[in-house]
C-alpha atoms as a PDB file:
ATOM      1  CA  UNK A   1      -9.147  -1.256 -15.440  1.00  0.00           C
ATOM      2  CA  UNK A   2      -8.777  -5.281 -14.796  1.00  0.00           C
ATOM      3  CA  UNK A   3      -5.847  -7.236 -14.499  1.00  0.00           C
ATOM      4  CA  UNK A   4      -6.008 -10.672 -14.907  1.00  0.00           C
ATOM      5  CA  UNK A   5      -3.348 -12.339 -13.003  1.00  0.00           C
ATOM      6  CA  UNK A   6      -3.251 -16.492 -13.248  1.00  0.00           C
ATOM      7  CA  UNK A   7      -6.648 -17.633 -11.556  1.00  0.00           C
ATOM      8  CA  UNK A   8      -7.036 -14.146 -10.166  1.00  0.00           C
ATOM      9  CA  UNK A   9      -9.095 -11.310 -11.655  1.00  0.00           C
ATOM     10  CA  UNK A  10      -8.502  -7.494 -10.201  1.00  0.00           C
ATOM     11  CA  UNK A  11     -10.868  -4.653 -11.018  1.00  0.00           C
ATOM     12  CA  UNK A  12     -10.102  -1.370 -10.311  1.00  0.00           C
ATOM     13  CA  UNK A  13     -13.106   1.357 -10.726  1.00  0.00           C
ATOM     14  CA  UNK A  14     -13.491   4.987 -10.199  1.00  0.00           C
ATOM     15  CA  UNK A  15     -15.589   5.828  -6.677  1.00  0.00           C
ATOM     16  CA  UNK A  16     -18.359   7.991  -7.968  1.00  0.00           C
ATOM     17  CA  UNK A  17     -20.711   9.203  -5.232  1.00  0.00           C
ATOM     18  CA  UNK A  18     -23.969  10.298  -6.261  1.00  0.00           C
ATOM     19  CA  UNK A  19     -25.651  13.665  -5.296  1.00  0.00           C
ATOM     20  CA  UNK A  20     -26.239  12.630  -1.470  1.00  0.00           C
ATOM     21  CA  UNK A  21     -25.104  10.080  -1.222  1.00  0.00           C
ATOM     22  CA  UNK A  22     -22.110   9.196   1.438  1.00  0.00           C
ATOM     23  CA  UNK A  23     -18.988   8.031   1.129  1.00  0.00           C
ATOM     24  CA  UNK A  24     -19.432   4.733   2.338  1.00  0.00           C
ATOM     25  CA  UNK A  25     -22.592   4.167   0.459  1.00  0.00           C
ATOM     26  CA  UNK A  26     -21.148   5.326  -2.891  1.00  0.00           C
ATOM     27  CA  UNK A  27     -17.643   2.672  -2.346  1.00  0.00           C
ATOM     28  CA  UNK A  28     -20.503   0.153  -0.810  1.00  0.00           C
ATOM     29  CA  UNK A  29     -22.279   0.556  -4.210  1.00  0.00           C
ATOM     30  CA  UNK A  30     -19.275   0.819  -6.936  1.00  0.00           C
ATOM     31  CA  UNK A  31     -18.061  -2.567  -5.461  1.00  0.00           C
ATOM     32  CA  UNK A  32     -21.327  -4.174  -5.611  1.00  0.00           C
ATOM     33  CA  UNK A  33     -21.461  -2.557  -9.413  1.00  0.00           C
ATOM     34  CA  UNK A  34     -17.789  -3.848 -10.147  1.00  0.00           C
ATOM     35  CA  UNK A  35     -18.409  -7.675  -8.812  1.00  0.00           C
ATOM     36  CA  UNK A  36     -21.566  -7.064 -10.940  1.00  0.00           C
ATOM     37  CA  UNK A  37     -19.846  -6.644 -14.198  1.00  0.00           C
ATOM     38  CA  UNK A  38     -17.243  -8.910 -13.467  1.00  0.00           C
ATOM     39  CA  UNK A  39     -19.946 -11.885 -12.999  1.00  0.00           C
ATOM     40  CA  UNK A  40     -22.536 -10.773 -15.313  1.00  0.00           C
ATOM     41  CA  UNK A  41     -25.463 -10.597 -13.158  1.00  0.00           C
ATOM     42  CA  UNK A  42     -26.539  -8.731 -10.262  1.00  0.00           C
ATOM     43  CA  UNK A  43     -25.055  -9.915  -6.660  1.00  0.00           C
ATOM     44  CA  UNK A  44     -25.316  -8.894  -2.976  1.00  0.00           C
ATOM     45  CA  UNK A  45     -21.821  -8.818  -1.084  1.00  0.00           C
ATOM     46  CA  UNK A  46     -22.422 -10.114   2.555  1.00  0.00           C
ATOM     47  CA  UNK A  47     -19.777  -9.655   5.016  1.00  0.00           C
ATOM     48  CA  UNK A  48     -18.685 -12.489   7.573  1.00  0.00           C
ATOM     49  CA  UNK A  49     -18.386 -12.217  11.258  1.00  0.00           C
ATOM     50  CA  UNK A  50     -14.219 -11.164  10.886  1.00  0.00           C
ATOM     51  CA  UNK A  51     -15.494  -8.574   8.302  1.00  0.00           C
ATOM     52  CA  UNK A  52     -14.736 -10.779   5.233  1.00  0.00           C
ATOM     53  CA  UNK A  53     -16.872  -9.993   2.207  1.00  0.00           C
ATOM     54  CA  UNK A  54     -18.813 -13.041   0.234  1.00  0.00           C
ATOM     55  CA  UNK A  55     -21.019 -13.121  -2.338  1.00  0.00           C
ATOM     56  CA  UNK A  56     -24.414 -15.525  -0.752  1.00  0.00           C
ATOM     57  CA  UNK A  57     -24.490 -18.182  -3.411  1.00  0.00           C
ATOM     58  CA  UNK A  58     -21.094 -18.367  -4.686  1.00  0.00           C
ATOM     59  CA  UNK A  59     -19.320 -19.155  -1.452  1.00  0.00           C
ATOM     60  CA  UNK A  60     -16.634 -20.852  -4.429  1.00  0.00           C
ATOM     61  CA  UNK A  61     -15.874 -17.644  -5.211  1.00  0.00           C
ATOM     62  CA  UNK A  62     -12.832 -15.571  -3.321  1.00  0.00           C
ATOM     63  CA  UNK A  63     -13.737 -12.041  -3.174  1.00  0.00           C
ATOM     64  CA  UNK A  64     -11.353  -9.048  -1.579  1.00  0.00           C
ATOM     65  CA  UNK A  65     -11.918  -5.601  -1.545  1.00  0.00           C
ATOM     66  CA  UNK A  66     -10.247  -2.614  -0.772  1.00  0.00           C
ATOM     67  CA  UNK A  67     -11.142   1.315  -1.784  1.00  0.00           C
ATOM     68  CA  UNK A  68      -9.066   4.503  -1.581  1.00  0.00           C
ATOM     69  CA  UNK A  69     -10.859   8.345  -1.477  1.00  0.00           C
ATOM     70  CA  UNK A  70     -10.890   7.924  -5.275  1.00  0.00           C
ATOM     71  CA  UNK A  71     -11.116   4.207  -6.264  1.00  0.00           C
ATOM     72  CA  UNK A  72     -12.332   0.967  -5.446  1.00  0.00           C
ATOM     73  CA  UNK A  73     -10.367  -2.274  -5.988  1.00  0.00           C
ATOM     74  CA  UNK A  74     -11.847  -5.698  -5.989  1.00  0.00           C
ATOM     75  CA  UNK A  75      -9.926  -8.948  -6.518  1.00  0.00           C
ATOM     76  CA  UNK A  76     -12.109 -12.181  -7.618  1.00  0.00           C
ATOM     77  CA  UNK A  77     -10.074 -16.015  -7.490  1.00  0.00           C
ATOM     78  CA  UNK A  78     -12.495 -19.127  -7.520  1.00  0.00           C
ATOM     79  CA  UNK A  79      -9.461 -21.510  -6.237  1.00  0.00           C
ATOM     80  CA  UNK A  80      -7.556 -19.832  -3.650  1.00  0.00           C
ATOM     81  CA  UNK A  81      -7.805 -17.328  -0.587  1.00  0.00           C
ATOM     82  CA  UNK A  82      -7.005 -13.398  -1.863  1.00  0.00           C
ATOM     83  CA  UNK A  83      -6.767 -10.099  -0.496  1.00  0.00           C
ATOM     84  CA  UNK A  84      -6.323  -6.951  -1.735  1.00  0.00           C
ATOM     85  CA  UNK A  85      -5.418  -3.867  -0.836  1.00  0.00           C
ATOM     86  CA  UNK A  86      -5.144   0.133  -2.508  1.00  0.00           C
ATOM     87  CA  UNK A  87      -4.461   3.459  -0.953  1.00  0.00           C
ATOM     88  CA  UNK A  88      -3.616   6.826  -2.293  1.00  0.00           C
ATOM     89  CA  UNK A  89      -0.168   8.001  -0.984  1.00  0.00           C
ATOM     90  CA  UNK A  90      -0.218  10.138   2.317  1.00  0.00           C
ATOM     91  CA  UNK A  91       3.139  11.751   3.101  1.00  0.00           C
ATOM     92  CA  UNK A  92       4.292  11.575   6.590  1.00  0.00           C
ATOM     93  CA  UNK A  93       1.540   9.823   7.932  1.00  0.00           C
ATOM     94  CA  UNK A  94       2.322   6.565   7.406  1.00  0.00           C
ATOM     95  CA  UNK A  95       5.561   7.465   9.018  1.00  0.00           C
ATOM     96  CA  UNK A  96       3.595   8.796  12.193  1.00  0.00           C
ATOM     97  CA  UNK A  97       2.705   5.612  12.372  1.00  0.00           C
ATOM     98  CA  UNK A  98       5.298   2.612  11.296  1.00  0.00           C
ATOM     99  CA  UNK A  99       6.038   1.326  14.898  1.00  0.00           C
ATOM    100  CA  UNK A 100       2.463   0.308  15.184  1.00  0.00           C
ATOM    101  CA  UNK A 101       2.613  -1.729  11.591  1.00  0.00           C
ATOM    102  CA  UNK A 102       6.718  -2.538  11.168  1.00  0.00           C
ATOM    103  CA  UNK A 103       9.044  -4.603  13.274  1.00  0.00           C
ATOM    104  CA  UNK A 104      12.404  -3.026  14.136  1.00  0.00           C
ATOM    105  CA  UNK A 105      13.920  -5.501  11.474  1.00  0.00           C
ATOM    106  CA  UNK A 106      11.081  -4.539   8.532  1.00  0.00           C
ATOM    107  CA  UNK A 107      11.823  -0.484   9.808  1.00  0.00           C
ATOM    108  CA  UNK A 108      15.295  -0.813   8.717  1.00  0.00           C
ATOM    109  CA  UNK A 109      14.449  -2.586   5.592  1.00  0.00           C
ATOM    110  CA  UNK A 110      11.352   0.086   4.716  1.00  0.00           C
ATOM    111  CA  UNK A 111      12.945   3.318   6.395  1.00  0.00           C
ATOM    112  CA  UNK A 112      10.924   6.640   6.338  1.00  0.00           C
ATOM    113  CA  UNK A 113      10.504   6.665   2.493  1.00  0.00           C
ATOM    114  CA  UNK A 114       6.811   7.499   1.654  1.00  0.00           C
ATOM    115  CA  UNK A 115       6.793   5.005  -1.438  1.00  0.00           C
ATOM    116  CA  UNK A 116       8.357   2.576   0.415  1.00  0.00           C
ATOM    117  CA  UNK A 117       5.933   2.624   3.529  1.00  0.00           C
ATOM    118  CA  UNK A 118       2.761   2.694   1.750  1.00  0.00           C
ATOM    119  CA  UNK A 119       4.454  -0.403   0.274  1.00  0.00           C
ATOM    120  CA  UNK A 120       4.512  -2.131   3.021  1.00  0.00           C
ATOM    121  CA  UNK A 121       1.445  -1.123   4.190  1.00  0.00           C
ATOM    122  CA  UNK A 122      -0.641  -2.336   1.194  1.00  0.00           C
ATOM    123  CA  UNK A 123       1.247  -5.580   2.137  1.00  0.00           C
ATOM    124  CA  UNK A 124       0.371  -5.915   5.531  1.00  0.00           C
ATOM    125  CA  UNK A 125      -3.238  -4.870   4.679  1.00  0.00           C
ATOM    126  CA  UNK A 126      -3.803  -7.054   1.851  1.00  0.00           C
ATOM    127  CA  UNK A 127      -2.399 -10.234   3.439  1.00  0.00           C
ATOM    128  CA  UNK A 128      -4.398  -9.130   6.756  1.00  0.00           C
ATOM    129  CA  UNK A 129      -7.426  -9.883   4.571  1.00  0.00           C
ATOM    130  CA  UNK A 130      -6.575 -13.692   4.645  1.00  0.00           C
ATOM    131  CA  UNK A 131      -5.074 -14.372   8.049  1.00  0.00           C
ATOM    132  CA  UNK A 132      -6.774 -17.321   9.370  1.00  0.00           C
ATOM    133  CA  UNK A 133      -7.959 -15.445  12.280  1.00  0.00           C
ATOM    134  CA  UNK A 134      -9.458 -11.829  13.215  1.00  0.00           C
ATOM    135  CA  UNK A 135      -7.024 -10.235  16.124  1.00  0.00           C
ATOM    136  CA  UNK A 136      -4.483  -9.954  14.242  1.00  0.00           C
ATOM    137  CA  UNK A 137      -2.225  -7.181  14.791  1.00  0.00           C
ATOM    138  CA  UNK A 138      -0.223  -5.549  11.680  1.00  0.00           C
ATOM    139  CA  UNK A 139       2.980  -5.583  13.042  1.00  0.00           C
ATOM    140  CA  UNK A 140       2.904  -9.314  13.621  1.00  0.00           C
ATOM    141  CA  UNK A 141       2.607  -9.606   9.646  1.00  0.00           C
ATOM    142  CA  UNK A 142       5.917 -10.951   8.562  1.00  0.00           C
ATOM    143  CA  UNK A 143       7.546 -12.439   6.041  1.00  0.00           C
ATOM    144  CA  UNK A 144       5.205 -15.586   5.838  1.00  0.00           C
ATOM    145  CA  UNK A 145       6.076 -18.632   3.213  1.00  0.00           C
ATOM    146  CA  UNK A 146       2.199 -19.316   2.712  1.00  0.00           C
ATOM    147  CA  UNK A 147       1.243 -16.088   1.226  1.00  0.00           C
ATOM    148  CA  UNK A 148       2.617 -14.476  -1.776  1.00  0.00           C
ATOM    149  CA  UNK A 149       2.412 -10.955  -3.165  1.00  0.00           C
ATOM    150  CA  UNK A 150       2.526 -11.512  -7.302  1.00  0.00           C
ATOM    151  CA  UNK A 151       1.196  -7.599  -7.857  1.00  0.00           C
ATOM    152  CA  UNK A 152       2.090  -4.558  -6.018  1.00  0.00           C
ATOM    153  CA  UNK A 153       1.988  -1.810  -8.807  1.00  0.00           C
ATOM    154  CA  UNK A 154       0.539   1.883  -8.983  1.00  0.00           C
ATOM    155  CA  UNK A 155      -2.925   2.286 -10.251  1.00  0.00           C
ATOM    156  CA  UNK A 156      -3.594   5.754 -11.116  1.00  0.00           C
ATOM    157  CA  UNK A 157      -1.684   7.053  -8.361  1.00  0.00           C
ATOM    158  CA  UNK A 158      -2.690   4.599  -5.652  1.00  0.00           C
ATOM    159  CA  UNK A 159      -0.516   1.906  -4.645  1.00  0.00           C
ATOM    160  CA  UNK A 160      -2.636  -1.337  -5.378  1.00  0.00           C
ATOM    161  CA  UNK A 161      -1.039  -4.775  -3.745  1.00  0.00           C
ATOM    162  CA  UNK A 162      -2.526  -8.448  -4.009  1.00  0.00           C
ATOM    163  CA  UNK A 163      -1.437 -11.172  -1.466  1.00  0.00           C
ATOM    164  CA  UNK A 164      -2.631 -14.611  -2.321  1.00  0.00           C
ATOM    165  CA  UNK A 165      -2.771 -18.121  -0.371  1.00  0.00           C
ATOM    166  CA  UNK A 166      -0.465 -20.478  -1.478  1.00  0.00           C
END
């Protein structure tokens, strides 16, 4: 499936892993296969320092990516900082967890709702992906005028956001 949104291109692709081959390997591969398509040639995704994925030669390019048990999800923008970010629902985890990734304010806002959790996780993870620095912690993920969310929709069953750099 793609999306094209503005300047922004999202691809989302089955994970298929190949007899033997892991589950890192087999995401590592469908991503490299997606940007692939996408570009119309072969490429190598690189990762920087902080994690951040590039393509060596098309530093231009803005490249996120993100993968679920099921599906990978890459997000392509040659004029602005993306990120991107799926996951297949998981009931009561995410709850486990919300006072390591929600402020008291956002908890109230959010609740214990499943849907609305894995919301706002997708958001915190995708616009993570372009803080301007490394250590940062979810829960200080806020509200922040400089990056926008124009997509946060369900994609076969996974909730698939995009934040972008304004």
């Amino acid at each position: 499936m793609t999306i094209k949104l503005g300047t922004t291109t999202i691809i989302v692709a089955p994970i298929e892993p190949r007899p033997g081959e892991n589950q890192r390997a087999a995401e590592r591969r469908c991503a490299a296969q997606v940007v692939a398509d996408a570009l119309g040639a072969e490429v190598v995704i690189d990762h920087r320092p902080d994690g951040a994925p590039f393509i060596p030669g098309r530093e231009d390019l803005h490249i996120s990516i993100s993968h679920s048990r099921h599906l990978v999800a890459v997000a392509l923008d040659a004029s602005r900082r993306i990120g991107i970010d799926i996951e297949e629902p998981r009931p009561r985890q995410l709850e486990r967890v919300a006072e390591r990734f929600l402020t008291p304010a956002e908890h109230a806002v959010y609740g214990t709702d499943d849907e609305a959790l894995l919301l706002a996780w997708t958001k915190k993870e995708a616009a993570y992906k372009i803080a301007p620095y490394a250590d940062l912690r979810l829960i200080a993920i806020d509200d922040n005028p400089a990056i926008e969310f124009p997509l946060s929709t369900v994609v076969d069953g996974a909730r698939l956001t995009l934040a972008v750099a304004r």
